[in-house]
C-alpha atoms as a PDB file:
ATOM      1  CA  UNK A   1    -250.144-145.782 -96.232  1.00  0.00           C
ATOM      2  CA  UNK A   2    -252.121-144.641 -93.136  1.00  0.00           C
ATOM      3  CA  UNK A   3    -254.678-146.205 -91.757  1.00  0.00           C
ATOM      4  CA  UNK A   4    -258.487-144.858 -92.446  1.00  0.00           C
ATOM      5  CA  UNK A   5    -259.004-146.988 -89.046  1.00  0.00           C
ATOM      6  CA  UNK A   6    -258.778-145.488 -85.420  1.00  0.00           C
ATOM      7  CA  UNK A   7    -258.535-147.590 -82.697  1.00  0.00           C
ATOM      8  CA  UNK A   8    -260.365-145.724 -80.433  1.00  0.00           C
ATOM      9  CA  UNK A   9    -262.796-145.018 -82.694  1.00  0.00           C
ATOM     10  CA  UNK A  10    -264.046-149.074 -83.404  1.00  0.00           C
ATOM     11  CA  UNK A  11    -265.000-150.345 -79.938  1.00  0.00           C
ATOM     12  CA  UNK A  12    -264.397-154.147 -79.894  1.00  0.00           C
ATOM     13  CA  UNK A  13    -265.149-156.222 -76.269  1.00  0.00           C
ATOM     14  CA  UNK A  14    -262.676-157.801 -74.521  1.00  0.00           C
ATOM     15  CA  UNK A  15    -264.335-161.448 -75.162  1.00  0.00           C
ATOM     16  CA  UNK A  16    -263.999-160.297 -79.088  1.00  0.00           C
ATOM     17  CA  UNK A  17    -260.463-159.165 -78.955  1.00  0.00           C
ATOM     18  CA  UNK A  18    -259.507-162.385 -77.371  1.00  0.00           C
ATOM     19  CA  UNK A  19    -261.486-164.556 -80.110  1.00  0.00           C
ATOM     20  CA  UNK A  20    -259.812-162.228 -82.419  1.00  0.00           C
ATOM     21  CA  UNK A  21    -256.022-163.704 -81.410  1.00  0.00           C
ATOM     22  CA  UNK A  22    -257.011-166.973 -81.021  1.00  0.00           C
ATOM     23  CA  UNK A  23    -258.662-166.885 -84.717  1.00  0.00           C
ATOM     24  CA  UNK A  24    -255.420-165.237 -85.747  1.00  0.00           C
ATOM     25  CA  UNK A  25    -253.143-167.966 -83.895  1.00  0.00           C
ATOM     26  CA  UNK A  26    -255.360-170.317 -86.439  1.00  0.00           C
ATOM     27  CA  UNK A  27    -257.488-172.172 -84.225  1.00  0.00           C
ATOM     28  CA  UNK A  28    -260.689-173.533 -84.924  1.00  0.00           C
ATOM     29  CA  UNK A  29    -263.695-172.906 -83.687  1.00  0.00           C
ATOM     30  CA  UNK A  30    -264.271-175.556 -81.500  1.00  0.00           C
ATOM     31  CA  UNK A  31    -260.373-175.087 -80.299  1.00  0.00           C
ATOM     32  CA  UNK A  32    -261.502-171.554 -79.387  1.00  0.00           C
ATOM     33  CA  UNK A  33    -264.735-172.952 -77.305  1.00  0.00           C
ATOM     34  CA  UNK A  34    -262.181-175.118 -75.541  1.00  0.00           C
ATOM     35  CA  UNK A  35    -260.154-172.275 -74.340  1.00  0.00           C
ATOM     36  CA  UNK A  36    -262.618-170.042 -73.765  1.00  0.00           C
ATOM     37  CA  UNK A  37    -265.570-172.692 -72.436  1.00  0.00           C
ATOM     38  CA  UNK A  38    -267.678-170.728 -74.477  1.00  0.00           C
ATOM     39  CA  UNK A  39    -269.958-172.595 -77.498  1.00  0.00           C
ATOM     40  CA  UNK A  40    -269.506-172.631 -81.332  1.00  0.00           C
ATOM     41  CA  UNK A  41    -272.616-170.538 -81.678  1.00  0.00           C
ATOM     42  CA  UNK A  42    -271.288-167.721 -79.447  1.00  0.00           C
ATOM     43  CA  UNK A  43    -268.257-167.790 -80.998  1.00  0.00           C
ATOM     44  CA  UNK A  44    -269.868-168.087 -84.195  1.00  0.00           C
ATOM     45  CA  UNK A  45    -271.968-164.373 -83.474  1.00  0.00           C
ATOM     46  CA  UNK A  46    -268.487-162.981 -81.752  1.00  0.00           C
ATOM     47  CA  UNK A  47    -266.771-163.227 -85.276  1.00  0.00           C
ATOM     48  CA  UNK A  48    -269.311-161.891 -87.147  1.00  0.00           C
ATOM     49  CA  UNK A  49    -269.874-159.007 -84.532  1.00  0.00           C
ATOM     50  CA  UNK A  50    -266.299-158.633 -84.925  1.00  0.00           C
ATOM     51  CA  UNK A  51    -266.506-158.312 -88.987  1.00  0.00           C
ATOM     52  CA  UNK A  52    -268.866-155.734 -88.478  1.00  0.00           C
ATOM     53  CA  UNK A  53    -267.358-153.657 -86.491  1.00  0.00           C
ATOM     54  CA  UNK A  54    -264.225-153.587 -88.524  1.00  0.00           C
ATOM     55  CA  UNK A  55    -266.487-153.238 -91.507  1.00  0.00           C
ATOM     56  CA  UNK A  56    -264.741-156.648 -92.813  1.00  0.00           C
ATOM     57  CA  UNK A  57    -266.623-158.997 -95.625  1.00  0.00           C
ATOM     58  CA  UNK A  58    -264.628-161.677 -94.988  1.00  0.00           C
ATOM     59  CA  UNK A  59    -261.496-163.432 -92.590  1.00  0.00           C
ATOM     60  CA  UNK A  60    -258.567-162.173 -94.229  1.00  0.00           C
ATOM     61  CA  UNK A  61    -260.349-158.774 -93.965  1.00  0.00           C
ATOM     62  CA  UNK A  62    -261.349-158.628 -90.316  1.00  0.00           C
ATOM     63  CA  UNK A  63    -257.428-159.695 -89.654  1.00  0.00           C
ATOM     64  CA  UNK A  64    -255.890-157.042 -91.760  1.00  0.00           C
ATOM     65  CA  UNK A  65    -258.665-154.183 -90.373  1.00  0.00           C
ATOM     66  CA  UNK A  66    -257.180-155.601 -86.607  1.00  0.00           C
ATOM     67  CA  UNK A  67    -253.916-154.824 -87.604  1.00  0.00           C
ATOM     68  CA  UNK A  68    -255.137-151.190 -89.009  1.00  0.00           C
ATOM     69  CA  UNK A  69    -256.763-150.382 -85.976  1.00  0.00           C
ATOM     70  CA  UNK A  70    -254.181-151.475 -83.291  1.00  0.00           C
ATOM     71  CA  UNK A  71    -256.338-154.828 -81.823  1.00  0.00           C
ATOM     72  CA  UNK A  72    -253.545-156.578 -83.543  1.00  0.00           C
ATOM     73  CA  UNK A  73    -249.995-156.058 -83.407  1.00  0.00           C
ATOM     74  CA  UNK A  74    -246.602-157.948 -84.826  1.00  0.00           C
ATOM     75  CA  UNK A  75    -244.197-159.070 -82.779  1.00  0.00           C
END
């Protein structure tokens, strides 16, 4: 099935694709503020800016659209 999603097309930052992998290497939020010395509430607004611009409702939705649009790959 191909992808409705274009990578180039859904613009995410580069602070956003990096709490993107660390939310998809399962680490918490305050595990994320850790790495990134950023706070819970900034990462907090980075996921949901995130969801929207994948058009994701929820978690498991705003992982699968970042595999669909190239953010995320296997391997």
């Amino acid at each position: 099935m191909e992808s409705q999603y274009h990578h180039h097309i859904i613009k995410l930052s580069t602070r956003e694709i990096e709490v993107l992998q660390l939310i998809v290497m399962e680490k918490t939020t305050s595990e994320i503020g850790e790495i990134l010395y950023i706070a819970p509430d900034t990462i907090k607004t980075h996921r949901k800016n995130i969801m929207q611009k994948l058009g994701a409702i929820n978690m498991a939705g705003m992982v699968r659209r970042a595999f669909e649009t190239g953010y995320l790959v296997l391997g």
